[in-house]
Protein backbone atom coordinates (compact mmCIF):
# COMPACT_ATOMS: atom_id res chain seq x y z
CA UNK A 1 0.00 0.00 0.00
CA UNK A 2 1.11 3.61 -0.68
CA UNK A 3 0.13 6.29 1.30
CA UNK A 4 -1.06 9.43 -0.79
CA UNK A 5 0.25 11.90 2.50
CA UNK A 6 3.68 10.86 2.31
CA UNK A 7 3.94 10.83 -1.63
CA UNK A 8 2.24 14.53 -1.85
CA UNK A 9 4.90 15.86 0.88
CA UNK A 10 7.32 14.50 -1.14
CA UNK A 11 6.43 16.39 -3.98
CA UNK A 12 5.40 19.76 -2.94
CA UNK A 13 8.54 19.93 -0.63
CA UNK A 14 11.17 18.13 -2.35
CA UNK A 15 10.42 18.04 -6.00
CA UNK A 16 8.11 21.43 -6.45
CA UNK A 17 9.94 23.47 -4.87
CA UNK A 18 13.60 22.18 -5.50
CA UNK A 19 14.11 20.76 -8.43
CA UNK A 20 11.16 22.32 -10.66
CA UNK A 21 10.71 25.50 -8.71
CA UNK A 22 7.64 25.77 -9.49
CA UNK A 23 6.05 29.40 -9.26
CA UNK A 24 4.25 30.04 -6.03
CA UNK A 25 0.70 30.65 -8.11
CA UNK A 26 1.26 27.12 -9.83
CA UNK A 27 1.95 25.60 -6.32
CA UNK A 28 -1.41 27.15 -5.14
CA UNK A 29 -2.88 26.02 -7.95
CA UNK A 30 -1.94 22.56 -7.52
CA UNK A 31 -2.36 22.50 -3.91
CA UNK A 32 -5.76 23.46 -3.93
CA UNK A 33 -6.60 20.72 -6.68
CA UNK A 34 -5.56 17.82 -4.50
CA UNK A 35 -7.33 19.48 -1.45
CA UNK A 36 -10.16 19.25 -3.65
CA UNK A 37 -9.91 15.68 -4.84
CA UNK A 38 -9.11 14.10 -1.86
CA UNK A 39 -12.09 15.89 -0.23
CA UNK A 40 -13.78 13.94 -2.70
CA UNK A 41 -12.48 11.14 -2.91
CA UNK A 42 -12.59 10.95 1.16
CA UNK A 43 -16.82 11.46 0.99
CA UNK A 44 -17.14 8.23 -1.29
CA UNK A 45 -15.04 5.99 0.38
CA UNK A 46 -15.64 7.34 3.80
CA UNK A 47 -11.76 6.80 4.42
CA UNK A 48 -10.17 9.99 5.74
CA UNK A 49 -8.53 11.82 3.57
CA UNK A 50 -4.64 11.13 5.12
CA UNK A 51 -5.49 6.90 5.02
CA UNK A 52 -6.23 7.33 1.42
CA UNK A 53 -3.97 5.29 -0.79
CA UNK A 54 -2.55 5.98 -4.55
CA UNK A 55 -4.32 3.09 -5.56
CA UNK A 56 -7.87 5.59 -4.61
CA UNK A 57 -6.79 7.75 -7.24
CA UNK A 58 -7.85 5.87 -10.25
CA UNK A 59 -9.37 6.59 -13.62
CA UNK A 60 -13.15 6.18 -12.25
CA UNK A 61 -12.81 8.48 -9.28
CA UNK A 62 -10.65 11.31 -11.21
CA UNK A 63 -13.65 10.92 -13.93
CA UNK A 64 -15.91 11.17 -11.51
CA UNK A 65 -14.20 14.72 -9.44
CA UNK A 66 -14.04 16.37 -13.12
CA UNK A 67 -17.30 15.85 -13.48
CA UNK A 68 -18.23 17.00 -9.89
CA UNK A 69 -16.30 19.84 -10.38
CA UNK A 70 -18.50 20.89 -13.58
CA UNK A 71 -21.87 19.66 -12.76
CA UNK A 72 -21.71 20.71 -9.26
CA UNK A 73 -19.22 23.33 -8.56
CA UNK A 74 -20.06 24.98 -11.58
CA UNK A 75 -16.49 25.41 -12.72
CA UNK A 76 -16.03 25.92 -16.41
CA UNK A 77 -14.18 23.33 -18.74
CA UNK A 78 -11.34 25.26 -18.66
CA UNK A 79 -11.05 24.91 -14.86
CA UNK A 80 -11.82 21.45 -14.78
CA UNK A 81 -8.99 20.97 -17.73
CA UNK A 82 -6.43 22.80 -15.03
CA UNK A 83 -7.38 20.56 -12.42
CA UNK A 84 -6.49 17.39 -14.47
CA UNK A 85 -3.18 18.87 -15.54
CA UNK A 86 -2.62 18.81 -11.65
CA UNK A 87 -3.58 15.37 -10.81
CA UNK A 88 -1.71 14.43 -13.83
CA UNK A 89 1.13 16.24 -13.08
CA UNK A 90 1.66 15.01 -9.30
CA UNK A 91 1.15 11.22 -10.55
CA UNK A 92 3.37 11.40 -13.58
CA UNK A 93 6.18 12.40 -10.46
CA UNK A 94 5.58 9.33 -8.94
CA UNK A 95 5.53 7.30 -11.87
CA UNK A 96 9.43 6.78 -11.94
CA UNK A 97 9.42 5.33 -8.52
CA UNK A 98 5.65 3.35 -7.80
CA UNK A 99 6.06 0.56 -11.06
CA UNK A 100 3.29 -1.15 -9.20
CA UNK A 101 0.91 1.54 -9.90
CA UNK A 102 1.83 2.10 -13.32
CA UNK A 103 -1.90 1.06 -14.93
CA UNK A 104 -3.42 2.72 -12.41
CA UNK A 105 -1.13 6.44 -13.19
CA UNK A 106 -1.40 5.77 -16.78
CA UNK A 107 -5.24 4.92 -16.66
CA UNK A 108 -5.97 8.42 -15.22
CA UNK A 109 -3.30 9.87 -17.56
CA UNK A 110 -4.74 8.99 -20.57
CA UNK A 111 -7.91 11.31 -19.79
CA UNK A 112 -8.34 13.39 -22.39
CA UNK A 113 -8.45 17.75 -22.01
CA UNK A 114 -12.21 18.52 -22.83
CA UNK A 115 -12.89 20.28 -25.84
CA UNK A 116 -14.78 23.83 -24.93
CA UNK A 117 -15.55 26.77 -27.03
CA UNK A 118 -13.68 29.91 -26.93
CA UNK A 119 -15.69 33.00 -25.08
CA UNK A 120 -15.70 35.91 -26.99
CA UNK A 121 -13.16 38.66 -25.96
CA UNK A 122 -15.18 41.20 -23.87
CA UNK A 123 -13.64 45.18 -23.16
CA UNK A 124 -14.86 48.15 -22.40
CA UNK A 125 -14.76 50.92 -24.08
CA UNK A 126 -13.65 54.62 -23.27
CA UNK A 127 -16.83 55.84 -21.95
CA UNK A 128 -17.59 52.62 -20.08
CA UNK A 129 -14.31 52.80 -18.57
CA UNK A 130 -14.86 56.46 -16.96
CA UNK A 131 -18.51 55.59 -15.67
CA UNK A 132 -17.04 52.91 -13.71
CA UNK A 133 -14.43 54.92 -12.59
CA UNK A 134 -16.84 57.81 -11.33
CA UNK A 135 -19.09 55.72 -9.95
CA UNK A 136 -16.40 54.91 -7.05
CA UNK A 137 -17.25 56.79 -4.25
CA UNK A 138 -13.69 58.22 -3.05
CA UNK A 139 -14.66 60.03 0.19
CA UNK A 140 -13.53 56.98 1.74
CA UNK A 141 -9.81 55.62 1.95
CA UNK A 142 -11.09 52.29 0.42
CA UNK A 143 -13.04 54.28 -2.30
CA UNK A 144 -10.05 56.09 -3.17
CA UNK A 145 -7.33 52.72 -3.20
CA UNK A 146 -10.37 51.83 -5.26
CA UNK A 147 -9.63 54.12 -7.70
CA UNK A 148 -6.29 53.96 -8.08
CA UNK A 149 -6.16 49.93 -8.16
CA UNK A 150 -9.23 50.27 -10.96
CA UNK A 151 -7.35 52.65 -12.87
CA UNK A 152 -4.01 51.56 -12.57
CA UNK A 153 -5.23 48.13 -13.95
CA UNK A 154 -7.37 50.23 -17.05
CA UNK A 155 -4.51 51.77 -17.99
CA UNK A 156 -1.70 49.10 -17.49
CA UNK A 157 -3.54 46.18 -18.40
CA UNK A 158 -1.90 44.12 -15.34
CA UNK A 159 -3.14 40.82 -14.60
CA UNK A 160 -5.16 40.46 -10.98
CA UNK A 161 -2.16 38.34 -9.91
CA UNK A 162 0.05 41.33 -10.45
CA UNK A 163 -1.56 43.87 -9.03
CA UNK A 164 -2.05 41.81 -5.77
CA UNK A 165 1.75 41.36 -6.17
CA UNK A 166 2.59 45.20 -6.52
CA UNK A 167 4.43 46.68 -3.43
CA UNK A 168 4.68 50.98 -2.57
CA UNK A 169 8.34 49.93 -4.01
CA UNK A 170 6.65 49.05 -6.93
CA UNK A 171 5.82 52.49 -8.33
CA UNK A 172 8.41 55.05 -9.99
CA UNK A 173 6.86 58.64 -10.10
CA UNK A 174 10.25 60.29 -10.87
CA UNK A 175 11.16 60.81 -14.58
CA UNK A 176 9.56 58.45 -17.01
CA UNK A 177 6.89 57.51 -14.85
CA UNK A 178 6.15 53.71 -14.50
CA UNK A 179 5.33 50.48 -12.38
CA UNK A 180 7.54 47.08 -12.56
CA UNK A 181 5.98 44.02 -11.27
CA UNK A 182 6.99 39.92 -11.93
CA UNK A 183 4.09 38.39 -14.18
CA UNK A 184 2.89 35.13 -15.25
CA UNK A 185 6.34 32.79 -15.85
CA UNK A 186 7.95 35.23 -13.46
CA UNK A 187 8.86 37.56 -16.21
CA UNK A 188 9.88 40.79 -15.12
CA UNK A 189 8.37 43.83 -16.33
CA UNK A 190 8.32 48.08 -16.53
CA UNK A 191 4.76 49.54 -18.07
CA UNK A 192 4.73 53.11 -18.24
CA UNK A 193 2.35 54.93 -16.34
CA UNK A 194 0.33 57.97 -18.47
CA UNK A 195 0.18 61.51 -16.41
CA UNK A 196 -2.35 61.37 -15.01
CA UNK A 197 -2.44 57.84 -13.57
CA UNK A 198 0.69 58.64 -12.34
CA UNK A 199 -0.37 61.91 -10.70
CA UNK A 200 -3.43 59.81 -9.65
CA UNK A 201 -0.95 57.37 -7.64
CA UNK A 202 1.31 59.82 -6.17
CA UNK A 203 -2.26 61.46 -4.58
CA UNK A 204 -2.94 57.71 -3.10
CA UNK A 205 0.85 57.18 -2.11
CA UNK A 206 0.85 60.08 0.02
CA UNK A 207 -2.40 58.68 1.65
CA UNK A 208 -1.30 55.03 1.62
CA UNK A 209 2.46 55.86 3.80
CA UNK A 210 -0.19 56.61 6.83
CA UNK A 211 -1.62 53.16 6.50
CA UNK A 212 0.42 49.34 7.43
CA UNK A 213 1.81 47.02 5.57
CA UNK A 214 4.01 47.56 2.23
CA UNK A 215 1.20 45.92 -0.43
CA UNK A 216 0.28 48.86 -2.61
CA UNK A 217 -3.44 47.96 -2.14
CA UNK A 218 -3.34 46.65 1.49
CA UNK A 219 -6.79 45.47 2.90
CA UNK A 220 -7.34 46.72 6.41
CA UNK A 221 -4.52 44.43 8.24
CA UNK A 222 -1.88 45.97 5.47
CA UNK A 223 -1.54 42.66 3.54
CA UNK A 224 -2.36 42.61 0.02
CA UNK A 225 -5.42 42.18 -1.42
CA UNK A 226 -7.28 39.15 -2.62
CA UNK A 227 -8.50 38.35 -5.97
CA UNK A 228 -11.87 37.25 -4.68
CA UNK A 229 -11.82 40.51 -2.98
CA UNK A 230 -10.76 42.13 -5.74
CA UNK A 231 -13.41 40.78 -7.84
CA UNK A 232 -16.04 41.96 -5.32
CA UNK A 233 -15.02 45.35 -5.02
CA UNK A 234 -15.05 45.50 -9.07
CA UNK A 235 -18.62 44.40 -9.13
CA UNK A 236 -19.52 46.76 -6.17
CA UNK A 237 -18.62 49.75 -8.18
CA UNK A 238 -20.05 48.00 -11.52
CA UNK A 239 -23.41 47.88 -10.24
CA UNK A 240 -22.89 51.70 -8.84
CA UNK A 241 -21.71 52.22 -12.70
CA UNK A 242 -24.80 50.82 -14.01
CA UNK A 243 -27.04 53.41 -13.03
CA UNK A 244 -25.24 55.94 -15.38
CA UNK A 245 -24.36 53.74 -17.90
CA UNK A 246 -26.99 50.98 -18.35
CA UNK A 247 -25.42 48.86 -20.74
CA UNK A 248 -22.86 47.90 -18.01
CA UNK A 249 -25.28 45.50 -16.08
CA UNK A 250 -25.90 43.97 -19.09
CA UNK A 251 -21.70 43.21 -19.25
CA UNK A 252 -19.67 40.30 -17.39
CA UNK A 253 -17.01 42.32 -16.57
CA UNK A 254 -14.28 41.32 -14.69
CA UNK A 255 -10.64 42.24 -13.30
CA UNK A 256 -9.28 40.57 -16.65
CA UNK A 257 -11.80 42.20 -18.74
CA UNK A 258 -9.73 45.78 -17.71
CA UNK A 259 -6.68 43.84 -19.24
CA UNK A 260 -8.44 43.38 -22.32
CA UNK A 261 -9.40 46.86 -22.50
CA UNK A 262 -6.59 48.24 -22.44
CA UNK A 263 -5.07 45.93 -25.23
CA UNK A 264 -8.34 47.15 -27.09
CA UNK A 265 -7.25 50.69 -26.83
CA UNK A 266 -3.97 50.31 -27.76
CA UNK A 267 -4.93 48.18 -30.64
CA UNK A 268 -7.10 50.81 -31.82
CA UNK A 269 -4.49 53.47 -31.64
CA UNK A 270 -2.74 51.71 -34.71
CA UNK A 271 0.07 50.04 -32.17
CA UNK A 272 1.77 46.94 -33.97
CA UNK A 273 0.80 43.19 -32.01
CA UNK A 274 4.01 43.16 -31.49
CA UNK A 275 4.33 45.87 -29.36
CA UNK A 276 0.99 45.18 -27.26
CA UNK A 277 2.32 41.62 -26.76
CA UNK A 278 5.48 43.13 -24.69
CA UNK A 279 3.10 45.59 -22.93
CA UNK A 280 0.94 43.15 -21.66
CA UNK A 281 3.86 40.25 -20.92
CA UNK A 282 2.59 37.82 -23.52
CA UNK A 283 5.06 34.89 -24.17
CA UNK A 284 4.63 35.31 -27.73
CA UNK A 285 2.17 37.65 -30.25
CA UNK A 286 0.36 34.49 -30.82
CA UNK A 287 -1.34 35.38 -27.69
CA UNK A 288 -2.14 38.75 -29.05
CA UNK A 289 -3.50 37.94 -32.48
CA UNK A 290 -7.11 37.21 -29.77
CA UNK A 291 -7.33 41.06 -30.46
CA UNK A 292 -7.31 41.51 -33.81
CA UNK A 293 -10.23 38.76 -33.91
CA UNK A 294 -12.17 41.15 -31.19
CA UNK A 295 -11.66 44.42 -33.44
CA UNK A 296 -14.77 44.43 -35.92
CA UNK A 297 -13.45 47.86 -37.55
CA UNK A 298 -10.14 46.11 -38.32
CA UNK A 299 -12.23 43.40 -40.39
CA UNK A 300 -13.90 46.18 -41.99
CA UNK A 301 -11.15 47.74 -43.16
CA UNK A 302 -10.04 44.94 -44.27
CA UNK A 303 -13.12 43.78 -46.10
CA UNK A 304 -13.45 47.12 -47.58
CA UNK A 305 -10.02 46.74 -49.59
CA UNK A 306 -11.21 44.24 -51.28
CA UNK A 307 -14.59 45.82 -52.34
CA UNK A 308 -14.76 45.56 -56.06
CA UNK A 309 -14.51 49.18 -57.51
CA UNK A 310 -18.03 49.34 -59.07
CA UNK A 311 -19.62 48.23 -55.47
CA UNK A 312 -20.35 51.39 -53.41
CA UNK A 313 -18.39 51.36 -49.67
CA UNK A 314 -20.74 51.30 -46.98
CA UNK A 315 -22.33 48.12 -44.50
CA UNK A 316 -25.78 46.44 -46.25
CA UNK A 317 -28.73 48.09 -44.58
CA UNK A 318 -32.04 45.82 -45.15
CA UNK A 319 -35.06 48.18 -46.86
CA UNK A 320 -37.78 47.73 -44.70
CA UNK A 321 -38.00 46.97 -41.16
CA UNK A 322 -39.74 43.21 -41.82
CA UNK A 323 -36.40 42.29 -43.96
CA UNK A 324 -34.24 43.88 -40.92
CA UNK A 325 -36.18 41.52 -38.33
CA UNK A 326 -35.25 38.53 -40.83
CA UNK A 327 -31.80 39.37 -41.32
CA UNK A 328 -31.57 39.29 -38.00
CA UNK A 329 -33.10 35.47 -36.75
């Protein structure tokens, strides 16, 4: 019998964090998985959860958390595709040194990723963006870290995980204003910071130095804030937002959807993929090309070049109102 406690110690301590050095989010990540399945796992066979044995984790019960995980949680396809590259992950480890369980680790990795459809791209756009921003009400200190958090990540187009990770050491309001933070893959990165965000932040910074902690958006204890609670103070001040501008309750909008628009705006400027990919810390402008897919104007652009030269420029627009509803079904 194998032990899953003394096999998962093993490789979170020695082989995570030594010889892989993992990143601390994909450690989370992973963590949190196997907290999950062995919860699981623990409620069927009623065997607690540091008794269970490697032999528990086979193809039927990792089946069987996926589709927990979907049908229950709620969690999309893309989460439950992340949580098998952790189980898989942690077993292929152990696959070197438990021959015994070899069916059973190969069973569960030959589970296939499930196919999902891509979500469209959502943004805002410019006015959308100030309505939220106005609707944040900064007589309060939280209102006003609000603000600056909300606008720093409009502006920047840093990922929630970075702006959690941003320290008051973080910001540079001398010449050539700018932030640096470590993103996804620990890549290290500078993103300038316009005028006025950065007279924006040097308002807050003043405030913040009278507050604990050295997170640049400290909750009330001084440590940083979470994502969750990040999340809910973005939807807080979305539904304030709504009330001026309507068609933002009708938007899923969240911290990521601020990274997006700000890749929007740039792309509308004219500025080459190329350049947006280093901006936003993209491995490669693969990752970008999502944006050019998002921009209807670029399409028409490009659809008007190759308009024949007797056709007359200009979108179809259906005669009557009866041919408008059918165009539309």
């Amino acid at each position: 019998m194998s032990h899953l406690a003394p096999l998962l110690q093993r490789y979170f301590t020695s082989y995570a964090l030594t010889q892989r050095a993992l990143s601390p989010a994909t450690i989370r990540s992973y963590r949190d998985c196997w907290a999950l399945l062995l919860t699981f796992v623990a409620e069927r066979t009623q065997i607690p959860p540091h008794a269970l044995d490697l032999a528990h984790i086979d193809h039927g019960s990792v089946t069987e958390f996926l589709d927990h995980l979907e049908n229950d949680r709620g969690n999309s396809i893309a989460t439950r595709n992340l949580r098998l590259a952790a189980i898989k992950a942690v077993l292929t480890f152990h696959s070197a040194t438990m021959p015994e369980h070899l069916d059973t680790i190969a069973a569960v990795q030959a589970i296939p990723v499930k196919k999902h459809p891509r979500p469209q791209l959502s943004y805002l756009t410019a006015t959308q963006v100030q309505a939220l921003l106005d609707a944040i009400d900064t007589s309060t200190w939280t209102g006003r870290r609000d603000q600056a958090m909300f606008t720093l990540a409009a502006h920047t187009g840093l990922r929630v995980s970075e702006l959690i990770s941003l320290t008051v050491d973080s910001v540079h309001l001398g010449t050539a204003a700018h932030v640096a933070c470590t993103g996804k893959g620990r890549k290290h990165r500078t993103t300038p910071l316009t005028t006025a965000t950065a007279t924006l932040l040097k308002t807050y910074l003043h405030e913040r130095h009278t507050h604990p902690g050295h997170a640049l958006f400290p909750n009330p204890r001084g440590e940083p804030l979470s994502a969750d609670a990040i999340g809910q103070r973005l939807r807080t001040h979305l539904h304030r937002a709504a009330r001026a501008c309507p068609e933002l309750a009708d938007t899923h909008v969240t911290v990521h959807t601020l990274r997006h628009t700000a890749a929007m705006r740039f792309l509308t400027a004219g500025i080459d993929t190329a350049v947006i990919a280093l901006w936003l810390g993209h491995e490669s402008t693969a990752t970008t090309s999502i944006y050019l897919h998002a921009d209807m104007d670029i399409k028409r652009r490009a659809l008007e070049r190759t308009r024949p030269p007797d056709v007359v420029a200009g979108d179809y627009t259906p005669p009557d109102s009866l041919l408008a509803w059918l165009q539309g079904l």
